[in-house]
N, C-alpha and C. Protein backbone atom coordinates (compact mmCIF):
# COMPACT_ATOMS: atom_id res chain seq x y z
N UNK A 1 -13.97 -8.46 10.61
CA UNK A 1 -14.58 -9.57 9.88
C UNK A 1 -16.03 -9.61 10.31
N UNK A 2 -16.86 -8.99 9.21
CA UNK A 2 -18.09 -8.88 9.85
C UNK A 2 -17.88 -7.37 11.19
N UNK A 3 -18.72 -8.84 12.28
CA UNK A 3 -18.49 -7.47 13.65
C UNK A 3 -17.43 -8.04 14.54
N UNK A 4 -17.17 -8.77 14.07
CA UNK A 4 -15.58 -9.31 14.67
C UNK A 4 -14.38 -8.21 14.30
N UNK A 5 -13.81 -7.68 16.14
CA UNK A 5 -12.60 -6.52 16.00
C UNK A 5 -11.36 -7.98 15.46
N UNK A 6 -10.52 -7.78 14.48
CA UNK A 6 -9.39 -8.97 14.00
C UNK A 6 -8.38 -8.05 14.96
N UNK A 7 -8.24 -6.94 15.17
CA UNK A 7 -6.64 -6.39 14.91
C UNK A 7 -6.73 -5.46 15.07
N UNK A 8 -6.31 -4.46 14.10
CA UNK A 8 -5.22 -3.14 13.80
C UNK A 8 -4.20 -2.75 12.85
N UNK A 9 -4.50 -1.89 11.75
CA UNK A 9 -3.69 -1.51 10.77
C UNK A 9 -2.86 0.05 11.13
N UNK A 10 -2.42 0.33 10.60
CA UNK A 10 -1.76 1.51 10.42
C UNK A 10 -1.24 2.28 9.13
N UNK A 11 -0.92 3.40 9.08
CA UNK A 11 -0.25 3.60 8.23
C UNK A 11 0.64 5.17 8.02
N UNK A 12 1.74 5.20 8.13
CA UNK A 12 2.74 6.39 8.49
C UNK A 12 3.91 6.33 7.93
N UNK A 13 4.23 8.10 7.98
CA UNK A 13 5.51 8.58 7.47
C UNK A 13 6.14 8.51 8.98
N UNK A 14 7.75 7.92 9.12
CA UNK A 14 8.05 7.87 10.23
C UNK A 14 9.46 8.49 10.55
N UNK A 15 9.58 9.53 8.75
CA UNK A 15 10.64 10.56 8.66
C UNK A 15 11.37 10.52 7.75
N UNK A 16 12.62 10.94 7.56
CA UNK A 16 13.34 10.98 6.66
C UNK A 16 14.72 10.24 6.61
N UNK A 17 15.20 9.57 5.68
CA UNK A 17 16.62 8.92 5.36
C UNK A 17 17.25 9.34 4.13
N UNK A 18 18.28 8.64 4.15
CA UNK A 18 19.03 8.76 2.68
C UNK A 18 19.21 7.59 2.18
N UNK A 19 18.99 7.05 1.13
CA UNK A 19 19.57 5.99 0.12
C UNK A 19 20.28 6.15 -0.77
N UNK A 20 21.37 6.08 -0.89
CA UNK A 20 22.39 6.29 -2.23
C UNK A 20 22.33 7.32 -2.36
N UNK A 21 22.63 8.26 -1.56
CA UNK A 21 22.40 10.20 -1.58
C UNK A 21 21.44 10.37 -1.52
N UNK A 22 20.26 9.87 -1.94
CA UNK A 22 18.96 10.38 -2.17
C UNK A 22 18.27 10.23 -1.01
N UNK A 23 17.90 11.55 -0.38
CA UNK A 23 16.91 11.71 0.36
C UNK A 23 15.54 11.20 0.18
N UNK A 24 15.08 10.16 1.25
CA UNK A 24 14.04 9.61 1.11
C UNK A 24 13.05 9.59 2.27
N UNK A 25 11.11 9.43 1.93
CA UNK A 25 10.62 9.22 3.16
C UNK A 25 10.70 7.94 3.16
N UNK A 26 10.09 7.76 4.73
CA UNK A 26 9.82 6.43 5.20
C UNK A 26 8.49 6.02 5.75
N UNK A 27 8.26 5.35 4.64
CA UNK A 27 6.03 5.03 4.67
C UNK A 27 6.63 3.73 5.44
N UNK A 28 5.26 3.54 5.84
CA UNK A 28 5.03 2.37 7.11
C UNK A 28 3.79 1.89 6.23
N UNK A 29 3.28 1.03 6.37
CA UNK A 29 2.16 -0.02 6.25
C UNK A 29 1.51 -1.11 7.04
N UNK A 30 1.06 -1.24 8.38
CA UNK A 30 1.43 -2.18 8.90
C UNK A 30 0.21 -3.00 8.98
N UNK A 31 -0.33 -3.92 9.32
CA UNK A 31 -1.45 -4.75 9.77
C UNK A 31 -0.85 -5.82 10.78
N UNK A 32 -1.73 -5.94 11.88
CA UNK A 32 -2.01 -7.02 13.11
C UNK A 32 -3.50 -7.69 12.51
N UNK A 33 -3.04 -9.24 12.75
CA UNK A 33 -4.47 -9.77 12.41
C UNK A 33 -4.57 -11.25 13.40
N UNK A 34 -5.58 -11.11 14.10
CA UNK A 34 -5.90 -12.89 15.07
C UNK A 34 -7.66 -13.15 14.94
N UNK A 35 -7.15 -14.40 14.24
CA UNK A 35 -8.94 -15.10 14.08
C UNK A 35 -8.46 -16.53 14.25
N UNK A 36 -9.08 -17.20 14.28
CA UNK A 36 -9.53 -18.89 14.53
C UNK A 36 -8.38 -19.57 13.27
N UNK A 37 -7.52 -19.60 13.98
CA UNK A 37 -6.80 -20.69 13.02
C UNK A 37 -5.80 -19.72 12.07
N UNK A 38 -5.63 -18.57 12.55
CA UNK A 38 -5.00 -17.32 11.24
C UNK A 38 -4.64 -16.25 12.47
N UNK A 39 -3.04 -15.99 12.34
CA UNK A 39 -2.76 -14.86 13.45
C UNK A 39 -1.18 -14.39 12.28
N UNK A 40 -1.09 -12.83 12.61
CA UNK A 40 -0.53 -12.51 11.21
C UNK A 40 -0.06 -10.67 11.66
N UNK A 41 1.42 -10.74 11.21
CA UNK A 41 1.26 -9.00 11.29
C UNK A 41 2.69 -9.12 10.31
N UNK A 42 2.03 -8.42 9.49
CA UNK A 42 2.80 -7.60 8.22
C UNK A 42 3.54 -6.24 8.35
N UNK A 43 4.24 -5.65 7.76
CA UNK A 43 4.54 -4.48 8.34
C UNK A 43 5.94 -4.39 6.83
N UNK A 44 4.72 -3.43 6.18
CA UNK A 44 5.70 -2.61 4.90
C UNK A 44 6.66 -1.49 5.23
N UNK A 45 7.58 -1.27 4.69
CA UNK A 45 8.35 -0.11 5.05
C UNK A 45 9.04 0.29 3.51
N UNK A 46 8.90 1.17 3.09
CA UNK A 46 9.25 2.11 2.17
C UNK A 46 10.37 3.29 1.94
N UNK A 47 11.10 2.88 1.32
CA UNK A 47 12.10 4.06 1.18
C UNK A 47 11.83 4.98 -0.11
N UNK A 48 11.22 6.19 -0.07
CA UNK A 48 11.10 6.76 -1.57
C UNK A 48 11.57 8.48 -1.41
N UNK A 49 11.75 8.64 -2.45
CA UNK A 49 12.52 9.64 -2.65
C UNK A 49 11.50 10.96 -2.81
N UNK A 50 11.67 12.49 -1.59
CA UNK A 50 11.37 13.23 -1.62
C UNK A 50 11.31 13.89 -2.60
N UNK A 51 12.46 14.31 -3.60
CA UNK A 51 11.79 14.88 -4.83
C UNK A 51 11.21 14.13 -6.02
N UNK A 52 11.52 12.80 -5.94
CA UNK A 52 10.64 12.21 -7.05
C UNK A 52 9.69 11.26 -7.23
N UNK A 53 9.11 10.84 -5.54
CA UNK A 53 8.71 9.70 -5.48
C UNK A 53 8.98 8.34 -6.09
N UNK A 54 10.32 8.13 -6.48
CA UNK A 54 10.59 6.69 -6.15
C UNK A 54 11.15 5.73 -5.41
N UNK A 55 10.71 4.77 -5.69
CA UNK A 55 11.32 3.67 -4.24
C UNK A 55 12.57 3.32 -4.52
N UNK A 56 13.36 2.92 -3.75
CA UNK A 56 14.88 2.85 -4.02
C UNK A 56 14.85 1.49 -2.59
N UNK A 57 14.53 1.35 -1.94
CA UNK A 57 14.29 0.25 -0.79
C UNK A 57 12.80 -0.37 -0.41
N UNK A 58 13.06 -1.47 -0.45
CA UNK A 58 11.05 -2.03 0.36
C UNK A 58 11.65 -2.94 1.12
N UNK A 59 11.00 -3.25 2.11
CA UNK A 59 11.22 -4.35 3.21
C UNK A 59 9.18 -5.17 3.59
N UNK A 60 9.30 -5.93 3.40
CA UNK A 60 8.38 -7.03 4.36
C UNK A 60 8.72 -7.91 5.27
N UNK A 61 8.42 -7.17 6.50
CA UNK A 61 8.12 -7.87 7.62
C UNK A 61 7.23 -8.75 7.91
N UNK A 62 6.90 -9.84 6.98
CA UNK A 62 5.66 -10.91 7.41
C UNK A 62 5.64 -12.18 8.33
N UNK A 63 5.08 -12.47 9.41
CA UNK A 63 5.20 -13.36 10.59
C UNK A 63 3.82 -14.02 10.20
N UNK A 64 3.43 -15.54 9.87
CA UNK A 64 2.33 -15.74 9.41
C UNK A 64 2.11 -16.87 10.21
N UNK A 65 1.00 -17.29 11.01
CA UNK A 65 0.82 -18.17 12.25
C UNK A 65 2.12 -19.11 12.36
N UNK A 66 2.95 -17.69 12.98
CA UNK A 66 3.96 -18.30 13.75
C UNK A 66 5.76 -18.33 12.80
N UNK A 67 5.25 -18.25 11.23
CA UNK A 67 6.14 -18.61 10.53
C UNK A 67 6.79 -17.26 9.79
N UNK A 68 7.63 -16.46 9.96
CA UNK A 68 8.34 -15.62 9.39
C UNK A 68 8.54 -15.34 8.21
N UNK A 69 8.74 -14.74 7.03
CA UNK A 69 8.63 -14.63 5.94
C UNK A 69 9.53 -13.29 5.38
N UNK A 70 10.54 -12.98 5.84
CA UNK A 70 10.58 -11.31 5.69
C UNK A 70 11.33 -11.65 4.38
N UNK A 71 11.32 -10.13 3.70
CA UNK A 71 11.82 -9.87 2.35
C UNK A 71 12.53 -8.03 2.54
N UNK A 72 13.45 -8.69 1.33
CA UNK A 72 14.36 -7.17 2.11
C UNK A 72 14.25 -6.56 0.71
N UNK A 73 14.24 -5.81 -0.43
CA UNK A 73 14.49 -5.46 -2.07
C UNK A 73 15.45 -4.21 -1.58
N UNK A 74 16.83 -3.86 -2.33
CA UNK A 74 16.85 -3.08 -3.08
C UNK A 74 16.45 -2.39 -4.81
N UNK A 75 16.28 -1.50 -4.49
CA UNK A 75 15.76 -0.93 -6.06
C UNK A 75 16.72 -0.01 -6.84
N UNK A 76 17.31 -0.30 -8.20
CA UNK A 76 17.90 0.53 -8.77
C UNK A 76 16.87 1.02 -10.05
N UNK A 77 16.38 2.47 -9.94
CA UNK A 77 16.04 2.86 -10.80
C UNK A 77 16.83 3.04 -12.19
N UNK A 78 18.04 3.81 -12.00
CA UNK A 78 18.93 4.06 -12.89
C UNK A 78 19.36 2.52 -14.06
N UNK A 79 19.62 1.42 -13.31
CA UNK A 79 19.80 0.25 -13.87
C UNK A 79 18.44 -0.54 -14.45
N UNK A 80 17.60 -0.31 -14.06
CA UNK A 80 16.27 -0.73 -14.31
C UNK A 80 16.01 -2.19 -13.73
N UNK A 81 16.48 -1.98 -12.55
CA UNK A 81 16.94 -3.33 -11.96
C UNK A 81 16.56 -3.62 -9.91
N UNK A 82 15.84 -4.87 -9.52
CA UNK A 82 16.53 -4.76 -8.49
C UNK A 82 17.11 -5.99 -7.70
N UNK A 83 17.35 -5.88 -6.55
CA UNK A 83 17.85 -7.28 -5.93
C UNK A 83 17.19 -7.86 -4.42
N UNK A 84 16.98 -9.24 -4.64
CA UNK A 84 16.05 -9.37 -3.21
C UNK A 84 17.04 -10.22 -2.43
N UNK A 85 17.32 -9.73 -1.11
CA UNK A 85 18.28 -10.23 -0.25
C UNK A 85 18.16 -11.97 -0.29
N UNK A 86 16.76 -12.35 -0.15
CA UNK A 86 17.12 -13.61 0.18
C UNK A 86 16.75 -14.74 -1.04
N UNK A 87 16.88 -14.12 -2.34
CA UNK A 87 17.21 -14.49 -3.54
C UNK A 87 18.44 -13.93 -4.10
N UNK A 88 19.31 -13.87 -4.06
CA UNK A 88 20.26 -13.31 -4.53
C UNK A 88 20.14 -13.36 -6.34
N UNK A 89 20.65 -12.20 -7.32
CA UNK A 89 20.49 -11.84 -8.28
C UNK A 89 19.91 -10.88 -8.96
N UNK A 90 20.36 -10.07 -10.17
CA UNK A 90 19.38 -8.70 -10.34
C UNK A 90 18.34 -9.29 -11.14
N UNK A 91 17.08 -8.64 -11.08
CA UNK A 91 15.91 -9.09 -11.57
C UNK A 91 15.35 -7.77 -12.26
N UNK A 92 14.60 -7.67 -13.35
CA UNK A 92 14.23 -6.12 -14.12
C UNK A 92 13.26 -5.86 -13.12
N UNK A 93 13.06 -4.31 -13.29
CA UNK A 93 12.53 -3.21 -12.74
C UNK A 93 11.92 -2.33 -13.79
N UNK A 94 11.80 -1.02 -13.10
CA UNK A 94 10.95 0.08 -14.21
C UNK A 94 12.08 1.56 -14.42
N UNK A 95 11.77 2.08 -15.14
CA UNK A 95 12.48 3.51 -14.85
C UNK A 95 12.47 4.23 -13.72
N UNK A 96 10.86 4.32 -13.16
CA UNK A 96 10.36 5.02 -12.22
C UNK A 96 10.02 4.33 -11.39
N UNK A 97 10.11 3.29 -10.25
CA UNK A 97 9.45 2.15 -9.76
C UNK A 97 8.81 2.67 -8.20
N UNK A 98 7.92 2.24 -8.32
CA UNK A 98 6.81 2.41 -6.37
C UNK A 98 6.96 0.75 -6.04
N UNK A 99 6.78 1.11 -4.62
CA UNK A 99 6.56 -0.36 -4.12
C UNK A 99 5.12 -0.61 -3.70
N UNK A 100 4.99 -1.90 -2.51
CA UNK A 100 3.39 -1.61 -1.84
C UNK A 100 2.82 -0.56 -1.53
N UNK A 101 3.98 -0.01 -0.23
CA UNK A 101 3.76 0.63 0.57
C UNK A 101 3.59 2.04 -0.28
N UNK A 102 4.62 2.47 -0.86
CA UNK A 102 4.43 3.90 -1.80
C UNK A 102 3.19 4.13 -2.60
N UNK A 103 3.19 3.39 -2.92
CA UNK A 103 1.49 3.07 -3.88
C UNK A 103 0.59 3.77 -2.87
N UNK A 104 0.39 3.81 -1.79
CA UNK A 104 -0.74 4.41 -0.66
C UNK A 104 -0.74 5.82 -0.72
N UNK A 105 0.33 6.26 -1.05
CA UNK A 105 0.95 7.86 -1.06
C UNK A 105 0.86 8.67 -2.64
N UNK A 106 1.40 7.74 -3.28
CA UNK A 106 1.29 7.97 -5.06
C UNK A 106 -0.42 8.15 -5.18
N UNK A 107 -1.45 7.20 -5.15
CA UNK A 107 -2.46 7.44 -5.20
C UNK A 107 -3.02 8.58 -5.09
N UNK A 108 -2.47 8.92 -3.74
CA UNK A 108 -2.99 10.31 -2.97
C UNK A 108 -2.30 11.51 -3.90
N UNK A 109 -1.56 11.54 -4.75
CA UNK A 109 -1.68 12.81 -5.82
C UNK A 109 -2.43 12.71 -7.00
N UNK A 110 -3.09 11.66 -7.40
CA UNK A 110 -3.29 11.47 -8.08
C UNK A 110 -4.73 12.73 -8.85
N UNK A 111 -5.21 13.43 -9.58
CA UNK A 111 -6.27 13.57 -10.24
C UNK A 111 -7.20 12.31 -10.73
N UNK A 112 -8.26 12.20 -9.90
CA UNK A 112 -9.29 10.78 -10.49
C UNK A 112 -10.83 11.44 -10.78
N UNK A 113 -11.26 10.52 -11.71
CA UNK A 113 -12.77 10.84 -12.26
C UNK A 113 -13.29 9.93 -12.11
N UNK A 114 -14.55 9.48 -11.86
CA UNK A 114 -15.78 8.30 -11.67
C UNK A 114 -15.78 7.79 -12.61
N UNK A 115 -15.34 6.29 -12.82
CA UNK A 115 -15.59 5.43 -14.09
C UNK A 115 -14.40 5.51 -14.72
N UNK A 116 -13.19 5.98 -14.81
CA UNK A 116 -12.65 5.88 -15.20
C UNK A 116 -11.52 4.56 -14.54
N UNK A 117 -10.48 4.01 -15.60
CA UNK A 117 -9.49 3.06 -15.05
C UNK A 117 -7.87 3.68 -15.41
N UNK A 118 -7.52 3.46 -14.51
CA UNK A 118 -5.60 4.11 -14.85
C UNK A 118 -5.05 3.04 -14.51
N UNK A 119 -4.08 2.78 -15.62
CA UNK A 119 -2.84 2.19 -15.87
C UNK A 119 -1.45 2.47 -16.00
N UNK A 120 -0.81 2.00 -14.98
CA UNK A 120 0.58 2.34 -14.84
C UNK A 120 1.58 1.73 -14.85
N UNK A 121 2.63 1.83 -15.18
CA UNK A 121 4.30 1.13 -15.33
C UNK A 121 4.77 1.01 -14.40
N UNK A 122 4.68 1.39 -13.06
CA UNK A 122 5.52 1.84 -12.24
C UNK A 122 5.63 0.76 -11.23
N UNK A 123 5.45 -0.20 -11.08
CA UNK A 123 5.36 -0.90 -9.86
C UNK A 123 6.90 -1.99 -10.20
N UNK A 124 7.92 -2.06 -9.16
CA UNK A 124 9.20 -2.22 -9.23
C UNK A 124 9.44 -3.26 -9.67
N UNK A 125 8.54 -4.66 -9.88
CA UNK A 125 8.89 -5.39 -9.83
C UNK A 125 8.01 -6.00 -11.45
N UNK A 126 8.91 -5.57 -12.62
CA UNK A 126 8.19 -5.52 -13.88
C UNK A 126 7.33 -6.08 -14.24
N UNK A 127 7.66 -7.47 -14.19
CA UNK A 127 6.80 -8.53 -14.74
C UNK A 127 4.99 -8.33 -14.22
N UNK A 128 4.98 -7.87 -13.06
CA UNK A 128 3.86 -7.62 -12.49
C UNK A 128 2.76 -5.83 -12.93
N UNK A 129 3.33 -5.29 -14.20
CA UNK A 129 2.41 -4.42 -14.29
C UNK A 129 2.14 -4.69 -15.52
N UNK A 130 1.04 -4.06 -15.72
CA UNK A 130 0.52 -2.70 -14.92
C UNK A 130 -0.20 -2.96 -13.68
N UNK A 131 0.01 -1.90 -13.10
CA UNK A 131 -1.00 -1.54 -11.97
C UNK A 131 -2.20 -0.97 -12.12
N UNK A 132 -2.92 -1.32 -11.73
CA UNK A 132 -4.86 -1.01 -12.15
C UNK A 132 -5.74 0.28 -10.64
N UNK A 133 -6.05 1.29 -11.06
CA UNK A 133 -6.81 1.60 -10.62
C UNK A 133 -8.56 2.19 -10.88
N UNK A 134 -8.87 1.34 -10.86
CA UNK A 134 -10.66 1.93 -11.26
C UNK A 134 -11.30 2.33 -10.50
N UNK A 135 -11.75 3.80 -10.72
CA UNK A 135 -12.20 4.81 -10.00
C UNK A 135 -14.33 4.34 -9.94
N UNK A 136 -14.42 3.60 -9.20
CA UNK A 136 -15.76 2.79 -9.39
C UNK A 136 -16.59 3.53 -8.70
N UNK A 137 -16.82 4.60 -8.09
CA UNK A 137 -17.93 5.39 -7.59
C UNK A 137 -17.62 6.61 -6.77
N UNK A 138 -18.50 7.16 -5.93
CA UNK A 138 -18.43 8.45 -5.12
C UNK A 138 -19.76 7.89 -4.26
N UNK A 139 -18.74 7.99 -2.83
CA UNK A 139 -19.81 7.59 -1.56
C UNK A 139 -19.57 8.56 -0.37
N UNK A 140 -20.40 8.48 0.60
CA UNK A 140 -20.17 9.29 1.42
C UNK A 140 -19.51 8.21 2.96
N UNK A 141 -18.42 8.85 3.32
CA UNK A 141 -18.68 8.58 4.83
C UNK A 141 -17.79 9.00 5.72
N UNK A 142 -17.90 8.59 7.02
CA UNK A 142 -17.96 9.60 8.54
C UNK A 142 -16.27 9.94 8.42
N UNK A 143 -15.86 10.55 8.93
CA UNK A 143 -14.50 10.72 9.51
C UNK A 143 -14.48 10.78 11.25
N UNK A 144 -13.55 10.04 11.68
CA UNK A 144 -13.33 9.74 13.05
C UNK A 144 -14.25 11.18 14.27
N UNK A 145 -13.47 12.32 13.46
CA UNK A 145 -14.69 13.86 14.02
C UNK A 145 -15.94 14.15 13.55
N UNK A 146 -16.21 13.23 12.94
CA UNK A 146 -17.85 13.06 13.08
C UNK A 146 -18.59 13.44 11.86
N UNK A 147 -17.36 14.27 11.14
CA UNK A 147 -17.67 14.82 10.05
C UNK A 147 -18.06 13.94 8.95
N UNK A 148 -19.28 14.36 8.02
CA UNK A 148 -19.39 13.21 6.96
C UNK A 148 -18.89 14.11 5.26
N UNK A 149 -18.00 13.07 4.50
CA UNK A 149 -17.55 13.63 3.36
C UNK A 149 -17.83 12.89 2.20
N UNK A 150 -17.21 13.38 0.90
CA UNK A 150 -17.15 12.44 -0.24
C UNK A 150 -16.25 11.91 -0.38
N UNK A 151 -16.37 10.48 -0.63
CA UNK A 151 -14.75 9.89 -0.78
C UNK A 151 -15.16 9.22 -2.31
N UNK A 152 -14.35 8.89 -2.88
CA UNK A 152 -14.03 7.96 -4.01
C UNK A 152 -13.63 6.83 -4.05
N UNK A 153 -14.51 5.94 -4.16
CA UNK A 153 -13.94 4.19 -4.03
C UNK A 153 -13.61 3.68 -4.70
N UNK A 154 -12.37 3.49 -4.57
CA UNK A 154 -11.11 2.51 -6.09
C UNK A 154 -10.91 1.63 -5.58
N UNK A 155 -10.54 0.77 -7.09
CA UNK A 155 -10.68 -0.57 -6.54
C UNK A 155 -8.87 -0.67 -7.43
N UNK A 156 -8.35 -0.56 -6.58
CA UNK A 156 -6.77 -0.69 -6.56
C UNK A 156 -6.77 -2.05 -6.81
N UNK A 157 -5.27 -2.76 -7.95
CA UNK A 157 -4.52 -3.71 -8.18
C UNK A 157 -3.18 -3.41 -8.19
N UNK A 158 -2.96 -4.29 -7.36
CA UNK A 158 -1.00 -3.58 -6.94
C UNK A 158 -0.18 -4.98 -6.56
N UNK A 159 0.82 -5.63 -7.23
CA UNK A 159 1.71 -6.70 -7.04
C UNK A 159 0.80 -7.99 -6.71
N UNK A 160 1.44 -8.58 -6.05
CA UNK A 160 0.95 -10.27 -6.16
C UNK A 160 0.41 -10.73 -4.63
N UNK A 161 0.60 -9.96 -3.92
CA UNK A 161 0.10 -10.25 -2.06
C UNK A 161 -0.11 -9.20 -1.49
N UNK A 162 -0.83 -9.30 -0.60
CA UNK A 162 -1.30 -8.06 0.43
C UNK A 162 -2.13 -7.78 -0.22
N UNK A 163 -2.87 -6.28 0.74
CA UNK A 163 -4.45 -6.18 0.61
C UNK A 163 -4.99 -6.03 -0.74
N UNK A 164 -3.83 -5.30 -1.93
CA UNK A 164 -4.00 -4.84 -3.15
C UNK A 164 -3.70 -6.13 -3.98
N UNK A 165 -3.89 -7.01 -3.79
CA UNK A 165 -3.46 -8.22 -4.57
C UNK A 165 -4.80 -8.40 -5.37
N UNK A 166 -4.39 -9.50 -6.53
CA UNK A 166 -5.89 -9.59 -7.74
C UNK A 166 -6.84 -10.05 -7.15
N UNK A 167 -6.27 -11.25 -6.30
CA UNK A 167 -7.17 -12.10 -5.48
C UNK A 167 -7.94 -11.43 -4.20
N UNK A 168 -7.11 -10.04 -4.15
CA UNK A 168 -7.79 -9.71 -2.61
C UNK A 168 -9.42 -8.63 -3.25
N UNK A 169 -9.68 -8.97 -4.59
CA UNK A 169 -10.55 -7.75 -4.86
C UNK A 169 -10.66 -6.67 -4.32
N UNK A 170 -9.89 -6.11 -4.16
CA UNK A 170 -10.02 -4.69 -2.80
C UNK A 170 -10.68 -3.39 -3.51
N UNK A 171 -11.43 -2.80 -2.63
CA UNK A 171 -11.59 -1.80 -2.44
C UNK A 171 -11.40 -0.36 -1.53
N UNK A 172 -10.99 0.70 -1.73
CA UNK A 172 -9.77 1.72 -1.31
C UNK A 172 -10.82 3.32 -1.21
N UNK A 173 -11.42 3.42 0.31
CA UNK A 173 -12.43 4.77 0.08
C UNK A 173 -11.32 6.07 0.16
N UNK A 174 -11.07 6.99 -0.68
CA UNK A 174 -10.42 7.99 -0.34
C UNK A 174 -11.15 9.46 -0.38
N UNK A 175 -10.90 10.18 0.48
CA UNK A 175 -11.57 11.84 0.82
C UNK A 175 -11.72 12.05 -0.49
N UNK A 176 -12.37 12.92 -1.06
CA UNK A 176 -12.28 13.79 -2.36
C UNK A 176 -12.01 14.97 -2.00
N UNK A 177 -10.87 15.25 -1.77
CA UNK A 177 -10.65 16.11 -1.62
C UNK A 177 -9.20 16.44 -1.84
N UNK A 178 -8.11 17.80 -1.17
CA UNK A 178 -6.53 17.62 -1.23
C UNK A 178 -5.99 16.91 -0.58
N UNK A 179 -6.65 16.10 0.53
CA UNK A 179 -6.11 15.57 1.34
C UNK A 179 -6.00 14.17 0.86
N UNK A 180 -6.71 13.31 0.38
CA UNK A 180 -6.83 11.94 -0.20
C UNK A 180 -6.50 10.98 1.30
N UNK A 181 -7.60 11.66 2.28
CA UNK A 181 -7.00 10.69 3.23
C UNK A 181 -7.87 9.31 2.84
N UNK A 182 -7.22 8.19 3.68
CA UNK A 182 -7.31 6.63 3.39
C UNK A 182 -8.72 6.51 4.52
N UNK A 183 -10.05 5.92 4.10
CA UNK A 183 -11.07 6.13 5.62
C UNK A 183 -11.32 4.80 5.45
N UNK A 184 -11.36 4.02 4.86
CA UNK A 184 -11.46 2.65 4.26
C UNK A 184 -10.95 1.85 3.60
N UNK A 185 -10.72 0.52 3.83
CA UNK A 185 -10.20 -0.41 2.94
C UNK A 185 -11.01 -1.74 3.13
N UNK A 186 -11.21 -2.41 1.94
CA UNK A 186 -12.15 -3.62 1.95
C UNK A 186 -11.65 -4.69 1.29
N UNK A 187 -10.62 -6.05 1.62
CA UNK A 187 -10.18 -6.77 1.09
C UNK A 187 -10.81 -7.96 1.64
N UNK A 188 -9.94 -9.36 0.57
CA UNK A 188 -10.31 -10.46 0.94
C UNK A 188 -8.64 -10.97 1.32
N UNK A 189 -9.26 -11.69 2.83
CA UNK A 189 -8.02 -12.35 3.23
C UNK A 189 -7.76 -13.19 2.97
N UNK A 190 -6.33 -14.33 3.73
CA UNK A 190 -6.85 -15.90 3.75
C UNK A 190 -8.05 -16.50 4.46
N UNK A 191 -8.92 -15.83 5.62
CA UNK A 191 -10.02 -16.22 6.71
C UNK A 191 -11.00 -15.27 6.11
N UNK A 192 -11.26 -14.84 5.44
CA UNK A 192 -12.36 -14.04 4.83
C UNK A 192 -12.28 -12.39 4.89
N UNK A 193 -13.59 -11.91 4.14
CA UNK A 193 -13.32 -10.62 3.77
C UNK A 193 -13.13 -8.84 4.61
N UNK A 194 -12.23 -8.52 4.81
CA UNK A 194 -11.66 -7.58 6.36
C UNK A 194 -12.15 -6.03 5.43
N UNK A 195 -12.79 -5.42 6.87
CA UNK A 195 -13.09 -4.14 6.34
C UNK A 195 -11.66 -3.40 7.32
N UNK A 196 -11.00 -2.51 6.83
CA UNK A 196 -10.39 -2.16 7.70
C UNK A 196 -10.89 -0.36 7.47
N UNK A 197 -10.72 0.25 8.95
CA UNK A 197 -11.69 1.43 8.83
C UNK A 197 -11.14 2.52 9.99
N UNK A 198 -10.83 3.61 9.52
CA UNK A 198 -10.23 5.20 10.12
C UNK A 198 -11.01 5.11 11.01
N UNK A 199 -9.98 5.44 12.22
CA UNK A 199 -9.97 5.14 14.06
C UNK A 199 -9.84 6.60 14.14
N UNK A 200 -8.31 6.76 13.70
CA UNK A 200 -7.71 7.95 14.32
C UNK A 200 -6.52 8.88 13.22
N UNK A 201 -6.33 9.80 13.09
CA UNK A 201 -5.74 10.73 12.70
C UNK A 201 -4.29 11.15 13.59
N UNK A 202 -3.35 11.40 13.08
CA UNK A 202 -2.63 12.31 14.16
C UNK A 202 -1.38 12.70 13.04
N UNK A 203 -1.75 14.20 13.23
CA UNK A 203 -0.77 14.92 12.54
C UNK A 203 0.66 14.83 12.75
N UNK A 204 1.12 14.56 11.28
CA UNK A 204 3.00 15.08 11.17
C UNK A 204 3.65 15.83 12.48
């Protein structure tokens, strides 16, 4: 915040499972956050499927000064449907559905051009798409080894909370390159606007 250190984000594959036969990874998402009156750690977890990238499980872990919040979804693609543990009932879905956390990974195959905006179906929880990405420029900057590159700054819209939310205006720097690594993120919180910014690397 500003030059204020808040915290610590993360973000990782932390291996492989199965859901309903289907072999799936497991994305992580996490954020730690403490400022004046606001202390907070989130922590996405993702179940999506190795050959097709979809989500079939999401979990939120949210603890918000002091007050707990977690959310558990299963996802049925096949039904077009899913169910949230602590709502009980099926609610529509997509054919193909991503969650938060998958969205970080989906991006990263993506083919993008400068100026352009993509619109997508895919986000699990229907009522809430499309999902928006506008490819708003080409900037340069450092990587943790010192190295300086081109990244592409999108300004991602993804579900209704967290960093990709409408309200969080975010912005998302990614490598231009095969790698689409994540070197930046620029949202608005509840305590104001958080740059969050590539520390460290560590390979699979």
């Amino acid at each position: 915040l500003g030059f204020l250190r808040l915290g610590t984000a993360w973000m990782s594959v932390n291996g492989l499972d199965s859901v309903r036969g289907h072999e799936s990874y497991v994305f992580e998402f996490g954020l730690e956050a403490s400022a004046p009156f606001y202390k907070a750690r989130n922590v996405l977890t993702s179940w999506t499927g190795t050959q097709d990238l979809i989500s079939r499980r999401f979990e939120q872990d949210l603890v918000e000064n002091g007050k707990p919040r977690p959310r558990h979804y299963e996802i049925f693609p096949d039904s077009q449907s899913f169910n949230q543990r602590e709502r009980p009932g099926a609610k529509p879905s997509v054919s193909d559905p991503l969650d938060d956390a998958a969205f970080f990974y989906f991006l990263r195959t993506l083919s993008l051009e400068v100026g352009k905006t993509y619109r997508y179906e895919r986000y699990f929880r229907k009522e809430l798409n499309p999902v928006t990405i506008k490819v708003v420029k080409r900037e340069k900057m450092e990587l943790p080894d010192g190295r300086e590159v081109n990244c592409l700054v999108l300004n991602p819209v993804v579900g209704d909370d967290g960093v990709f939310a409408p309200r969080a205006q975010a912005q998302l720097w990614i490598t231009e390159d095969e790698k689409r690594i994540p070197v930046q993120i620029r949202s608005k919180l509840p305590f104001g606007t958080v740059t969050l910014r590539l520390e460290s690397i560590v390979a699979g």
